[in-house]
PDB file of N, CA and C in Angstrom:
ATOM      1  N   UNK A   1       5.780 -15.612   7.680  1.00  0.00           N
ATOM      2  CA  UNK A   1       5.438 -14.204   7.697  1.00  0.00           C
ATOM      3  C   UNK A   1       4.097 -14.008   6.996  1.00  0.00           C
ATOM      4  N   UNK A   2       3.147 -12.927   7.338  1.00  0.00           N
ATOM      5  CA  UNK A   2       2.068 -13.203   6.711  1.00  0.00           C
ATOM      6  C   UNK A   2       2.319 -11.630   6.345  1.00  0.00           C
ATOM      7  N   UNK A   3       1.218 -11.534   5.101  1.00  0.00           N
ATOM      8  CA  UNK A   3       0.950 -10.324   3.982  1.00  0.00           C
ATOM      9  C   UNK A   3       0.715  -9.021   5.280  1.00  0.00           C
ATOM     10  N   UNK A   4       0.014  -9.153   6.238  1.00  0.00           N
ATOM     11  CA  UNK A   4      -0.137  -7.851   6.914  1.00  0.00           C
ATOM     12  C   UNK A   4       0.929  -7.683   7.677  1.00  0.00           C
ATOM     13  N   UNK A   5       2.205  -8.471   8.241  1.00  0.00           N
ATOM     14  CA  UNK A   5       2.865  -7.902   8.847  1.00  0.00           C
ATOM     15  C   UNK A   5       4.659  -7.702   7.549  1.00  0.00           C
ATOM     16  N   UNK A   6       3.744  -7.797   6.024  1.00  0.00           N
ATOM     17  CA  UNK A   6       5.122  -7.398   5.293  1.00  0.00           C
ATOM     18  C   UNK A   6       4.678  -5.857   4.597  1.00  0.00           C
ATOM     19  N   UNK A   7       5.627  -4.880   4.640  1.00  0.00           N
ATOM     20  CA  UNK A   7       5.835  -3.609   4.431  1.00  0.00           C
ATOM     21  C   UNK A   7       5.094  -3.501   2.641  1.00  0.00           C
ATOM     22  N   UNK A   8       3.890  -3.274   2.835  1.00  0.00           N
ATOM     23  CA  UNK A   8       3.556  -2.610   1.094  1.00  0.00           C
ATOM     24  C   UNK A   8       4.535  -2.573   0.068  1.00  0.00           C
ATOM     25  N   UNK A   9       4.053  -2.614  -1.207  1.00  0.00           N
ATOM     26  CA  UNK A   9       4.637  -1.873  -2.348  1.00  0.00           C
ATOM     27  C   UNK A   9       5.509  -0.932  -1.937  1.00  0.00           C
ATOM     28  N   UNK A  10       7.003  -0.501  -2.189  1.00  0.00           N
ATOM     29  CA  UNK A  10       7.352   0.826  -2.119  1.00  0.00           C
ATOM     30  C   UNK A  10       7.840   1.166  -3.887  1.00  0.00           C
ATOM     31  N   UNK A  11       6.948   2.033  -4.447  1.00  0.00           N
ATOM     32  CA  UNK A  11       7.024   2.506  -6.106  1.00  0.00           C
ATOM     33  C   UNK A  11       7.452   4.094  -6.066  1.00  0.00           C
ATOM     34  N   UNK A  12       8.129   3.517  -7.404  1.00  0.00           N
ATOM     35  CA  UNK A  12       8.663   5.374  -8.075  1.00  0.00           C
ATOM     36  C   UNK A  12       7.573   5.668  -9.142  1.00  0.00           C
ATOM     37  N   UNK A  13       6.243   6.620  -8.723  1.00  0.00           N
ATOM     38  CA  UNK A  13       5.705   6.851  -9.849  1.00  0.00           C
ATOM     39  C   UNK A  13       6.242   7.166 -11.200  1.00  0.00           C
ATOM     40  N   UNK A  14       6.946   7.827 -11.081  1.00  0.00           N
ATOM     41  CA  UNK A  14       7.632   8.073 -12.630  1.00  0.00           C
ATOM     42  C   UNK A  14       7.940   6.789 -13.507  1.00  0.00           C
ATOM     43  N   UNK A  15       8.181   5.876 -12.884  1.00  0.00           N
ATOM     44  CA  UNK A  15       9.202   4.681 -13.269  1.00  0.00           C
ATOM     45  C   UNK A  15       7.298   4.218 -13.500  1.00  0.00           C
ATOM     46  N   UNK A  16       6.703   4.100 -12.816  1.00  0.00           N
ATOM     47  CA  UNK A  16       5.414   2.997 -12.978  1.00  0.00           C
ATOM     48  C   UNK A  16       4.674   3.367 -14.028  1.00  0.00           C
ATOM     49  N   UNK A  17       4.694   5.092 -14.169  1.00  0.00           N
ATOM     50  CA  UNK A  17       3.952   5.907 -15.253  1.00  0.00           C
ATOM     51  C   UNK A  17       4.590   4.731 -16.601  1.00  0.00           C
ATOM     52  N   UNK A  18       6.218   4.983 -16.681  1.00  0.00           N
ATOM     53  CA  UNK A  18       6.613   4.137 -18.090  1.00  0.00           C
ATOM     54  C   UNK A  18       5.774   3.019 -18.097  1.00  0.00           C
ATOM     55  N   UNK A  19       6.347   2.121 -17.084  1.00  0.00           N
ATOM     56  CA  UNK A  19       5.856   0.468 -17.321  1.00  0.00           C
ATOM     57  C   UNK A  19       4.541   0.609 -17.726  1.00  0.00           C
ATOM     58  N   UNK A  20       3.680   1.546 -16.988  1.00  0.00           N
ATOM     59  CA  UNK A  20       2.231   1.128 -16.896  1.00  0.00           C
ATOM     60  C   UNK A  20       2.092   1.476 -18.787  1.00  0.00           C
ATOM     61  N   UNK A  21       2.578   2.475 -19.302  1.00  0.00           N
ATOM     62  CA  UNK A  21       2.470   3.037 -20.707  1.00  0.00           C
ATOM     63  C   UNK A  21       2.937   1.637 -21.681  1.00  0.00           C
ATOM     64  N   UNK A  22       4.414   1.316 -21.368  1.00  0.00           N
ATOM     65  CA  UNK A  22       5.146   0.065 -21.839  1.00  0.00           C
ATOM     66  C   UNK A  22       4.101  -1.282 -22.001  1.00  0.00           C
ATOM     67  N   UNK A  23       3.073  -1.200 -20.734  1.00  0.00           N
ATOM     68  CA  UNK A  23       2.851  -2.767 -20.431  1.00  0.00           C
ATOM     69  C   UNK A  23       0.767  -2.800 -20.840  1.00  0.00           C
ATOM     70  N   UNK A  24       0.451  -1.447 -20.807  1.00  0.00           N
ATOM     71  CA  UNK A  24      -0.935  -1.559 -20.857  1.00  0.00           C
ATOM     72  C   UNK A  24      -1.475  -0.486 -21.585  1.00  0.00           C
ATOM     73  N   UNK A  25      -0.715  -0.731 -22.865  1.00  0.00           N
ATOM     74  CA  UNK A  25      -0.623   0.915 -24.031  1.00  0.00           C
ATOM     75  C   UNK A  25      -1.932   0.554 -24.599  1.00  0.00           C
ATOM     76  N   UNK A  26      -2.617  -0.636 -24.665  1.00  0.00           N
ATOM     77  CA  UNK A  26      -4.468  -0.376 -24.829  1.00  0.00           C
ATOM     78  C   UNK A  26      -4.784   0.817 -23.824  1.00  0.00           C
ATOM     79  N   UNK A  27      -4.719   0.825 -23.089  1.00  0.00           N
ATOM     80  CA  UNK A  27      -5.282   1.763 -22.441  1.00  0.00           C
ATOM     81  C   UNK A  27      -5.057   3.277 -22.587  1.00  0.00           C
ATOM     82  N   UNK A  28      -3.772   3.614 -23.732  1.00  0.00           N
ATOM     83  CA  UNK A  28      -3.811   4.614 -23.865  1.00  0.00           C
ATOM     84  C   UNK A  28      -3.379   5.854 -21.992  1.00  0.00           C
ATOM     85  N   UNK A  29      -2.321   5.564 -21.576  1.00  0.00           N
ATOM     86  CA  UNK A  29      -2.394   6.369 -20.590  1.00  0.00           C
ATOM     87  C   UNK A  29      -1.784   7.316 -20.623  1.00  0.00           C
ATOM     88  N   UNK A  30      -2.299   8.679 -20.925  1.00  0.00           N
ATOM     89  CA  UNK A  30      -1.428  10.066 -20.609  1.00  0.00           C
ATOM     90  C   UNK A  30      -2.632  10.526 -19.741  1.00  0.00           C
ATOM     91  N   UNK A  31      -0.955  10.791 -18.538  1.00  0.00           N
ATOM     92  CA  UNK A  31      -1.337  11.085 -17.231  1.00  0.00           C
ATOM     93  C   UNK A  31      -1.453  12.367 -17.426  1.00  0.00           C
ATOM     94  N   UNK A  32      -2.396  13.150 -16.322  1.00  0.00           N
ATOM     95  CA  UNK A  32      -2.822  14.378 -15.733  1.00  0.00           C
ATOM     96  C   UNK A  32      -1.948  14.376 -14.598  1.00  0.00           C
ATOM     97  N   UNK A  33      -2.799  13.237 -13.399  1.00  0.00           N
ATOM     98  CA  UNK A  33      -2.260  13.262 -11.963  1.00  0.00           C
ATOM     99  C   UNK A  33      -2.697  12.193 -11.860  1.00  0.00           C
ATOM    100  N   UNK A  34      -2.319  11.746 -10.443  1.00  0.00           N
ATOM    101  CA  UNK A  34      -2.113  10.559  -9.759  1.00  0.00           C
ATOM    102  C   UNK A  34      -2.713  11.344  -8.348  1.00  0.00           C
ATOM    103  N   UNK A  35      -3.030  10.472  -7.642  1.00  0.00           N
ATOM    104  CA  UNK A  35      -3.208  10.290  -5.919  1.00  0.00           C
ATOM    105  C   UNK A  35      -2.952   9.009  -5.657  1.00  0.00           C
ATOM    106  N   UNK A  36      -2.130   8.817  -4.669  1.00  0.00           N
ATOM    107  CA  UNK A  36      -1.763   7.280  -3.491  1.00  0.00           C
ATOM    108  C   UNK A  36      -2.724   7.403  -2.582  1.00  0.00           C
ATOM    109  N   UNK A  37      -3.920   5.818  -2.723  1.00  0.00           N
ATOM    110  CA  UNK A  37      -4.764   5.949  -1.936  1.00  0.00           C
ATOM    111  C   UNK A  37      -4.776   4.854  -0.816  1.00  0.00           C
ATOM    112  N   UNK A  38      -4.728   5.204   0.006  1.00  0.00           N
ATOM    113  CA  UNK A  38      -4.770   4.191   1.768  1.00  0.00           C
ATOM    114  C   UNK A  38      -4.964   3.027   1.415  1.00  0.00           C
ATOM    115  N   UNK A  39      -3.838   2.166   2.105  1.00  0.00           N
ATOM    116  CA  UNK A  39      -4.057   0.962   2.075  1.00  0.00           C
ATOM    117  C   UNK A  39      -3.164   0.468   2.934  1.00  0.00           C
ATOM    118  N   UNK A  40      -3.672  -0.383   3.646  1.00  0.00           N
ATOM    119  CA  UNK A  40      -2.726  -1.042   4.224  1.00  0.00           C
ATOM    120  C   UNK A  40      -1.167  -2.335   4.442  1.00  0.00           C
ATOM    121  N   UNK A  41      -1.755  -2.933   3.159  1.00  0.00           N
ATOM    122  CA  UNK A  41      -0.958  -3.815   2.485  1.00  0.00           C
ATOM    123  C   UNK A  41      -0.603  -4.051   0.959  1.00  0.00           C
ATOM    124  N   UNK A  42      -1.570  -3.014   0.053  1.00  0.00           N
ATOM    125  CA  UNK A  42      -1.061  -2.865  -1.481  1.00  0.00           C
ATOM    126  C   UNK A  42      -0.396  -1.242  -1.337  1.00  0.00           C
ATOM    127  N   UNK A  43      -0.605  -1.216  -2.799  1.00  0.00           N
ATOM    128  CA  UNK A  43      -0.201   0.427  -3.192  1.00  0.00           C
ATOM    129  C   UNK A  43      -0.924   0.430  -4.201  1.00  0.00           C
ATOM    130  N   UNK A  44      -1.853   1.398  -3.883  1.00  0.00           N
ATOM    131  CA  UNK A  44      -3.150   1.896  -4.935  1.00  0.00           C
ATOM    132  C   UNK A  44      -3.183   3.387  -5.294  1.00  0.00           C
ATOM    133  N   UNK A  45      -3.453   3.147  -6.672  1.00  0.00           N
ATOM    134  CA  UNK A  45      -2.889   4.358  -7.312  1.00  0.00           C
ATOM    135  C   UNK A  45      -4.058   5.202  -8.113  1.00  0.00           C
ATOM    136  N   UNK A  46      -4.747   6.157  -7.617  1.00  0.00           N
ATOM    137  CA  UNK A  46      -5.747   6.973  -8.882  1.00  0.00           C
ATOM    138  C   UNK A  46      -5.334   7.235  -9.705  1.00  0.00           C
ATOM    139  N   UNK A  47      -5.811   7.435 -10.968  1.00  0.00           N
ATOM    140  CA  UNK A  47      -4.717   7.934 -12.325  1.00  0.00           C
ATOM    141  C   UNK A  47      -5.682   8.823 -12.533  1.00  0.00           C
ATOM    142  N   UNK A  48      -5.786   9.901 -13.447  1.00  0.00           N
ATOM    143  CA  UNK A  48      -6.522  10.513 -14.074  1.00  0.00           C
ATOM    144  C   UNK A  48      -5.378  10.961 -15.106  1.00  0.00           C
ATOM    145  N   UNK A  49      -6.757  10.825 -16.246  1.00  0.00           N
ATOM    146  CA  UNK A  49      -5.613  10.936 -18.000  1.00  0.00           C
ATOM    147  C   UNK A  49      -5.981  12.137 -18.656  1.00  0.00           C
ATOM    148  N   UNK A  50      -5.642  12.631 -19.533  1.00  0.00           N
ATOM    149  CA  UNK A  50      -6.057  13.515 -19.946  1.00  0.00           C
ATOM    150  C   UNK A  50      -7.594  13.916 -20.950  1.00  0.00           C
ATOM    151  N   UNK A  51      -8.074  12.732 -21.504  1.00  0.00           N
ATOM    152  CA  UNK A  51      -9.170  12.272 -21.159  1.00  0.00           C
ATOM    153  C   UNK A  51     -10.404  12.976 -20.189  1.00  0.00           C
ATOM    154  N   UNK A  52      -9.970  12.552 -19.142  1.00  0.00           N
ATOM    155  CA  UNK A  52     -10.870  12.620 -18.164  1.00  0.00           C
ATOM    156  C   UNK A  52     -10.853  11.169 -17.178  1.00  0.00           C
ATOM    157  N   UNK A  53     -10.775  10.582 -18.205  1.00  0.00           N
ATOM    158  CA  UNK A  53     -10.959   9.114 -17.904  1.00  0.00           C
ATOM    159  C   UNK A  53     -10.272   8.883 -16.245  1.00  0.00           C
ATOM    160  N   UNK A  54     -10.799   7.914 -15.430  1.00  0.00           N
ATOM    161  CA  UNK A  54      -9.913   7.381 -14.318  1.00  0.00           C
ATOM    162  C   UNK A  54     -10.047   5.795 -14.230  1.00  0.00           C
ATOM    163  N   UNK A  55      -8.967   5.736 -13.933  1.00  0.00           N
ATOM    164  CA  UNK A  55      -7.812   3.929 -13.398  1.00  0.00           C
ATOM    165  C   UNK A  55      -8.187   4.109 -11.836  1.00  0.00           C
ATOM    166  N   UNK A  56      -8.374   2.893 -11.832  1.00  0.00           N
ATOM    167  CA  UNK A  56      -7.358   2.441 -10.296  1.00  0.00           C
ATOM    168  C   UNK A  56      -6.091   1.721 -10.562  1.00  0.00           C
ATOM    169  N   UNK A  57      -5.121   1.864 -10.002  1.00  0.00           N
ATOM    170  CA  UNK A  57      -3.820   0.971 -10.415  1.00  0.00           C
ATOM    171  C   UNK A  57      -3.678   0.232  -8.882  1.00  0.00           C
ATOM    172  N   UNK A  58      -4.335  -1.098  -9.257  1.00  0.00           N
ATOM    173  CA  UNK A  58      -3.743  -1.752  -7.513  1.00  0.00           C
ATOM    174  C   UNK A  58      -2.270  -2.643  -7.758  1.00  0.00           C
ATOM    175  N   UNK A  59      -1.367  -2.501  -6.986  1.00  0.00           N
ATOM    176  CA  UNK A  59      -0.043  -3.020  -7.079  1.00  0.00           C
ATOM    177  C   UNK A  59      -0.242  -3.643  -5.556  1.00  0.00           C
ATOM    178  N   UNK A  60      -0.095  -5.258  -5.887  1.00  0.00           N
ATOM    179  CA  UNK A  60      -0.389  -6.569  -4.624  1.00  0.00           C
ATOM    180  C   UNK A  60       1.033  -6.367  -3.687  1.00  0.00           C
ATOM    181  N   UNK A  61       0.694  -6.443  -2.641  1.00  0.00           N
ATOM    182  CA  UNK A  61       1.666  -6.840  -1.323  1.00  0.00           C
ATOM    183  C   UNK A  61       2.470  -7.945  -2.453  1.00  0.00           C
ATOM    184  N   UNK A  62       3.485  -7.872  -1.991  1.00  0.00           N
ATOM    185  CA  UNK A  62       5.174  -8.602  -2.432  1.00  0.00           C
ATOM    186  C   UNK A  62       4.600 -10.435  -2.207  1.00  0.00           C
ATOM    187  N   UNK A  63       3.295 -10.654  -0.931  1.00  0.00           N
ATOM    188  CA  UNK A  63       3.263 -12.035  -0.552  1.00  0.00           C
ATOM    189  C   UNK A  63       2.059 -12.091  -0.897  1.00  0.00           C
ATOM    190  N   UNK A  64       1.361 -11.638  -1.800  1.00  0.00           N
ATOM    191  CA  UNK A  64      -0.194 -11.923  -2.216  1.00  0.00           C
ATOM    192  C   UNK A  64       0.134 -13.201  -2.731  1.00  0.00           C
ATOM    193  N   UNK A  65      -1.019 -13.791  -3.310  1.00  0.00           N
ATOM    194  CA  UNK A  65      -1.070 -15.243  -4.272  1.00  0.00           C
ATOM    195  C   UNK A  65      -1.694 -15.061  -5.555  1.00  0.00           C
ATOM    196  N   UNK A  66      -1.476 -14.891  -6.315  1.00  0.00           N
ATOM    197  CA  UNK A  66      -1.857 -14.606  -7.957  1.00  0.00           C
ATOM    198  C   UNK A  66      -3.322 -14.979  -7.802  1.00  0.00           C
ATOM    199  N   UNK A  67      -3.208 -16.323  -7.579  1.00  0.00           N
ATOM    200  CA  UNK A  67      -4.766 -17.505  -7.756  1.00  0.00           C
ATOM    201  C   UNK A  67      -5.795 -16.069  -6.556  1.00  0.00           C
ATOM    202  N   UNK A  68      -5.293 -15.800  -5.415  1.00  0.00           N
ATOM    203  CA  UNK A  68      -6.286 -14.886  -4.648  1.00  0.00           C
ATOM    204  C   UNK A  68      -6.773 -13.470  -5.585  1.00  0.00           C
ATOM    205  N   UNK A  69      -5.899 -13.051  -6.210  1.00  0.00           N
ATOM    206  CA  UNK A  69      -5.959 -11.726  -7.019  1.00  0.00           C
ATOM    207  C   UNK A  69      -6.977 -11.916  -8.332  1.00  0.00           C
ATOM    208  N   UNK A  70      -6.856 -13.393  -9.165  1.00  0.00           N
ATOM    209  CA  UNK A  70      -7.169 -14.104 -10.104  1.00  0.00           C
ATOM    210  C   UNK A  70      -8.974 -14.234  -9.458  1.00  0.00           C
ATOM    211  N   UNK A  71      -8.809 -14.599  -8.209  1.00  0.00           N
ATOM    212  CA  UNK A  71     -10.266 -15.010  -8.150  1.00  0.00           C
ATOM    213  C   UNK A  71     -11.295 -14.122  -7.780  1.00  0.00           C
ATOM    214  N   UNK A  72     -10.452 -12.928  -7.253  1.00  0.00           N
ATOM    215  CA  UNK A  72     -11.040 -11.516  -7.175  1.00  0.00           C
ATOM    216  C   UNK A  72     -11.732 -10.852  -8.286  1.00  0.00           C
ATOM    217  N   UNK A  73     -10.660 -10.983  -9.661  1.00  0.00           N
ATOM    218  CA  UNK A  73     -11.140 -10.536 -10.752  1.00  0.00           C
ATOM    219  C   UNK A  73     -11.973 -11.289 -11.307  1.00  0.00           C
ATOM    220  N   UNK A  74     -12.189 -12.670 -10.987  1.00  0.00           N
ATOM    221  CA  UNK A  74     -13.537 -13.419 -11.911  1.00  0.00           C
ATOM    222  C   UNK A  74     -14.620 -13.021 -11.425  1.00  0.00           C
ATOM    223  N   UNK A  75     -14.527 -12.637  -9.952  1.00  0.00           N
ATOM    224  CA  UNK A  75     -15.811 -12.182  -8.850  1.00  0.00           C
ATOM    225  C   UNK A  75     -16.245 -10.952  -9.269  1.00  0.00           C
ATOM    226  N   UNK A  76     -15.002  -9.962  -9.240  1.00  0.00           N
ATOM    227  CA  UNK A  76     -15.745  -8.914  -9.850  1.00  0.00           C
ATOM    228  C   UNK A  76     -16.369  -9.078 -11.667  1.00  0.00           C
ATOM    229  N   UNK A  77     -15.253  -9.387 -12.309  1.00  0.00           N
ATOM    230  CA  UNK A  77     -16.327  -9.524 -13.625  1.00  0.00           C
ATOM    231  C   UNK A  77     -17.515 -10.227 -13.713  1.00  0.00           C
ATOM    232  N   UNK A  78     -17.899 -11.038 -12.974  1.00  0.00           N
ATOM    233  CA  UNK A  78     -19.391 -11.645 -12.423  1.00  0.00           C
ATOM    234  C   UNK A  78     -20.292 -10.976 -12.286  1.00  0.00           C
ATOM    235  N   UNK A  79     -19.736 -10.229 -10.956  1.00  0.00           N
ATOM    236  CA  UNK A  79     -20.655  -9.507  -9.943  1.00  0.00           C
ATOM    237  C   UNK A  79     -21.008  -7.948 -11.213  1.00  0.00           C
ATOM    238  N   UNK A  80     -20.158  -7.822 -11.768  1.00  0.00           N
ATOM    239  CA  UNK A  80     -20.619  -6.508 -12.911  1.00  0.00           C
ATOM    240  C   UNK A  80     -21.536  -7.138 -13.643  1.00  0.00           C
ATOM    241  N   UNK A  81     -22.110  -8.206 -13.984  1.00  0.00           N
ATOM    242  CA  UNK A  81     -23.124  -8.428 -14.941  1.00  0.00           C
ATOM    243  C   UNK A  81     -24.485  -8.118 -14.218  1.00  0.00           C
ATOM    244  N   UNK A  82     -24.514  -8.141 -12.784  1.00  0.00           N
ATOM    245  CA  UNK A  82     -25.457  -7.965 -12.190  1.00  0.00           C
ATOM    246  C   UNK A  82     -26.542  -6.839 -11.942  1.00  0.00           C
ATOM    247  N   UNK A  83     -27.347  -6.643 -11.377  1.00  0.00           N
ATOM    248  CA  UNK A  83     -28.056  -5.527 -11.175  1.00  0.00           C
ATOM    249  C   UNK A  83     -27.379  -4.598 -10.352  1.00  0.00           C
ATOM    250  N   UNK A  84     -26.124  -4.470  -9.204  1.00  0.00           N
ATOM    251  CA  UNK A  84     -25.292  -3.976  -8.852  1.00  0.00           C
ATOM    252  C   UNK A  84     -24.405  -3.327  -9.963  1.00  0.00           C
ATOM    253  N   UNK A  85     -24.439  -3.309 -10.810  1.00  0.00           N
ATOM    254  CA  UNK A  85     -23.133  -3.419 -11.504  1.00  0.00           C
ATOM    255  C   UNK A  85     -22.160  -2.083 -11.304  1.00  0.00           C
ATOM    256  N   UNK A  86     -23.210  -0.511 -11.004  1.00  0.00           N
ATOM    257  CA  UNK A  86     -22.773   0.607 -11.020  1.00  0.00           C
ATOM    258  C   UNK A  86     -21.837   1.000  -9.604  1.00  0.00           C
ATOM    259  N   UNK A  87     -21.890  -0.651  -8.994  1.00  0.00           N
ATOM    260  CA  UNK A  87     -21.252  -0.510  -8.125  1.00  0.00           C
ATOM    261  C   UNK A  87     -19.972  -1.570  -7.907  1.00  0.00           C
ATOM    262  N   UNK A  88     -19.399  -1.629  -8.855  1.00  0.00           N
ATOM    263  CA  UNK A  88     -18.964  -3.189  -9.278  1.00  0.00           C
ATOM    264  C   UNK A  88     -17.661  -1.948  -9.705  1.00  0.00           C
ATOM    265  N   UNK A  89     -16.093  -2.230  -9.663  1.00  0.00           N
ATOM    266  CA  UNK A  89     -15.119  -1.830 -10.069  1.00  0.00           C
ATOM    267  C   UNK A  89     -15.070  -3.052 -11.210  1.00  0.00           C
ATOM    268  N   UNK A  90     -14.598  -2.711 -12.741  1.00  0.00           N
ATOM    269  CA  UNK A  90     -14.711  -3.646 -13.390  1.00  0.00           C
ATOM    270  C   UNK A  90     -12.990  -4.088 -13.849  1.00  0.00           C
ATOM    271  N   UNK A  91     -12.676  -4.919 -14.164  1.00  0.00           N
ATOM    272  CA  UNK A  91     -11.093  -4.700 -14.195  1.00  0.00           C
ATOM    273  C   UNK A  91     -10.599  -4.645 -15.881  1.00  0.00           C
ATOM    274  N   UNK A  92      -9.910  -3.969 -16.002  1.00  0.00           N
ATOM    275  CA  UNK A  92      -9.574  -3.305 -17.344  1.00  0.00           C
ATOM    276  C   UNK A  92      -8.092  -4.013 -17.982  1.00  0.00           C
ATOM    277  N   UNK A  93      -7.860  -4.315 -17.236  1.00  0.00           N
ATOM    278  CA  UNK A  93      -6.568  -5.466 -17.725  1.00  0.00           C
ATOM    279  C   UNK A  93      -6.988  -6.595 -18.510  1.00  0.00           C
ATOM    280  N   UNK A  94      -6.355  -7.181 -19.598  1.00  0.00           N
ATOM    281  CA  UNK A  94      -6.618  -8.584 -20.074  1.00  0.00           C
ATOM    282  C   UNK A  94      -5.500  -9.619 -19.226  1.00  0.00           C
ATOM    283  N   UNK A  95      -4.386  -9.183 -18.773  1.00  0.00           N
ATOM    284  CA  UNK A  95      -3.792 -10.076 -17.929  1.00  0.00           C
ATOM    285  C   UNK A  95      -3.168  -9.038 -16.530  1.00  0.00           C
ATOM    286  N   UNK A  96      -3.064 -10.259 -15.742  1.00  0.00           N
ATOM    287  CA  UNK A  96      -2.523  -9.526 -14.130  1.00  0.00           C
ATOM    288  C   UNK A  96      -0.702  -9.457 -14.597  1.00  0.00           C
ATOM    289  N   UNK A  97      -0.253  -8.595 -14.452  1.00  0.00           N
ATOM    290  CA  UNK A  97       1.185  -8.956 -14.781  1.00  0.00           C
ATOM    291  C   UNK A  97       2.026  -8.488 -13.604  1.00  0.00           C
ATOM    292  N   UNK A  98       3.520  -8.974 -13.280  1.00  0.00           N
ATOM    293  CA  UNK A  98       4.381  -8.389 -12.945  1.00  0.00           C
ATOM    294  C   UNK A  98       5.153  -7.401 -12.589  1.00  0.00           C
ATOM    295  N   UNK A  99       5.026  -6.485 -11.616  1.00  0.00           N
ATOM    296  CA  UNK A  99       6.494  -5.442 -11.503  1.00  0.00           C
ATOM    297  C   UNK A  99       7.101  -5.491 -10.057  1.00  0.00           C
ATOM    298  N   UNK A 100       7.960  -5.329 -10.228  1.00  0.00           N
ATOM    299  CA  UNK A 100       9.057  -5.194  -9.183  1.00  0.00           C
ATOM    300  C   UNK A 100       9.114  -3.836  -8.956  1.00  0.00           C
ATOM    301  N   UNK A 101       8.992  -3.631  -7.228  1.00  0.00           N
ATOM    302  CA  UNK A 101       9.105  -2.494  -6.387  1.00  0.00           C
ATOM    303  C   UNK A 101      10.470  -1.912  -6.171  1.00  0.00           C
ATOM    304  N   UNK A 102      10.588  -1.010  -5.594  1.00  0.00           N
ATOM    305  CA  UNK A 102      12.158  -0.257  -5.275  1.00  0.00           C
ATOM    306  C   UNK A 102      13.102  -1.212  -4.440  1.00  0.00           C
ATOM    307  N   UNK A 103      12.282  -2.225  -4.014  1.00  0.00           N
ATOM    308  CA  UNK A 103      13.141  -3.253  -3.434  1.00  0.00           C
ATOM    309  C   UNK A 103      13.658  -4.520  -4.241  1.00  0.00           C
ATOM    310  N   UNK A 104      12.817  -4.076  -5.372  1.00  0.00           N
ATOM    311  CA  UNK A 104      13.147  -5.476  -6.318  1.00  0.00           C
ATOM    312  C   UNK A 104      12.262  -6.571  -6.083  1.00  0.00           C
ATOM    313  N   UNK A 105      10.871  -6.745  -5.259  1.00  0.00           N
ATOM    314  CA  UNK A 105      10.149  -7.406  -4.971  1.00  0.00           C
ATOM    315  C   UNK A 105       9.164  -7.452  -5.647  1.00  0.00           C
ATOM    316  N   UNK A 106       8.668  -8.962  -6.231  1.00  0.00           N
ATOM    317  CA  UNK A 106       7.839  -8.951  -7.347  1.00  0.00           C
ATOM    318  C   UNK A 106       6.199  -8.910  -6.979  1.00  0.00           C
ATOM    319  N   UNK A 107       5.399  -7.865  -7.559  1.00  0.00           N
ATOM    320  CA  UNK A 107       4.132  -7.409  -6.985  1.00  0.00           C
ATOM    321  C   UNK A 107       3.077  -7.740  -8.182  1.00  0.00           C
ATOM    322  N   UNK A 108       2.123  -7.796  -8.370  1.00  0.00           N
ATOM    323  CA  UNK A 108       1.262  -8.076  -9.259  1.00  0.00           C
ATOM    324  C   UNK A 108       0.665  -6.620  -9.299  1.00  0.00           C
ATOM    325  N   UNK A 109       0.098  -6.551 -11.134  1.00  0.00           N
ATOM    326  CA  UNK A 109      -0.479  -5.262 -11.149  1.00  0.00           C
ATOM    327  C   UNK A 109      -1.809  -5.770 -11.844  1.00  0.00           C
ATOM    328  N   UNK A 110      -2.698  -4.788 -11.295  1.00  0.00           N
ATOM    329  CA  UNK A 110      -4.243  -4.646 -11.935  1.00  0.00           C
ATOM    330  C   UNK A 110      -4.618  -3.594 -12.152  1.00  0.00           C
ATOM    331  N   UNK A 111      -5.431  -3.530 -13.355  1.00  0.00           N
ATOM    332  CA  UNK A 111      -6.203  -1.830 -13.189  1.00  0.00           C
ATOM    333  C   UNK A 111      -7.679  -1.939 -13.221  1.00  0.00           C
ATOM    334  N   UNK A 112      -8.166  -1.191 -12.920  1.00  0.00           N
ATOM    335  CA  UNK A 112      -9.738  -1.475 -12.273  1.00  0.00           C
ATOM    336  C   UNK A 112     -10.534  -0.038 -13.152  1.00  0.00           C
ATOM    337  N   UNK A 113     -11.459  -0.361 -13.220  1.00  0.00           N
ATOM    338  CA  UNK A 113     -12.202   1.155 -13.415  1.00  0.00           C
ATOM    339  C   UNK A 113     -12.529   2.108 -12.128  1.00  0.00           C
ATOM    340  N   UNK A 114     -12.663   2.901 -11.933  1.00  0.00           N
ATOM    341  CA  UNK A 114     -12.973   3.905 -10.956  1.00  0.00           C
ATOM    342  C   UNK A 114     -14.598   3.580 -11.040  1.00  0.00           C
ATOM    343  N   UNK A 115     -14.751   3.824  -9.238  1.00  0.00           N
ATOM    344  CA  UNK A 115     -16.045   4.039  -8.769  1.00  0.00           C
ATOM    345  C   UNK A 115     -16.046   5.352  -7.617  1.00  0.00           C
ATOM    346  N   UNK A 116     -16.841   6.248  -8.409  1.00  0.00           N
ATOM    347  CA  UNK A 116     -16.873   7.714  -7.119  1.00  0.00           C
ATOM    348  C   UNK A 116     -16.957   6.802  -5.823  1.00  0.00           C
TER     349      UNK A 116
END
């Protein structure tokens, strides 16, 4: 079976609001709102905090590969040192971790900085 023909993330924001508080309390997250943004095979999440501040929350297809997600984030922290950089999502996590979807399927989470 390959990643595009398996069904996305299905998440209970409420439930992700905890974990995400539980699992990445550096970051300090009190939510404002959220938006679910298009995707075809993750579940990506806008946060906005009270702050002002904004997340991306990407939660990996159930069949991603850590090492693919892993090598994404070295690319982007690279590619941010560059003269691009204002266009570079930078990733705000110190580790990729774990959660399980409404199906019980284990997904990898990242948080990214926002780019308008």
């Amino acid at each position: 079976m390959s990643i595009f023909d398996t069904e996305p993330p299905i998440i209970n924001k409420h439930l992700l609001y905890k974990w995400l508080n539980d699992n990445y309390n550096d970051l300090n997250f009190k939510f404002i709102n959220s938006f679910q943004l298009n995707s075809e095979r993750d579940y990506n999440l806008k946060i906005i905090t009270e702050n002002k501040e904004i997340f991306i929350v990407k939660i990996s297809n159930p069949l991603e590969k850590y090492a693919i997600l892993s090598l994404q984030d070295n690319m982007l922290k690279h590619l941010s040192k560059s003269k691009i950089k204002n266009f570079i999502p930078i990733p705000l996590h110190n580790k990729i971790k774990k959660y399980n979807d409404k199906k019980n399927r284990k997904c990898f989470v990242r948080i990214l900085s926002f780019i308008e």
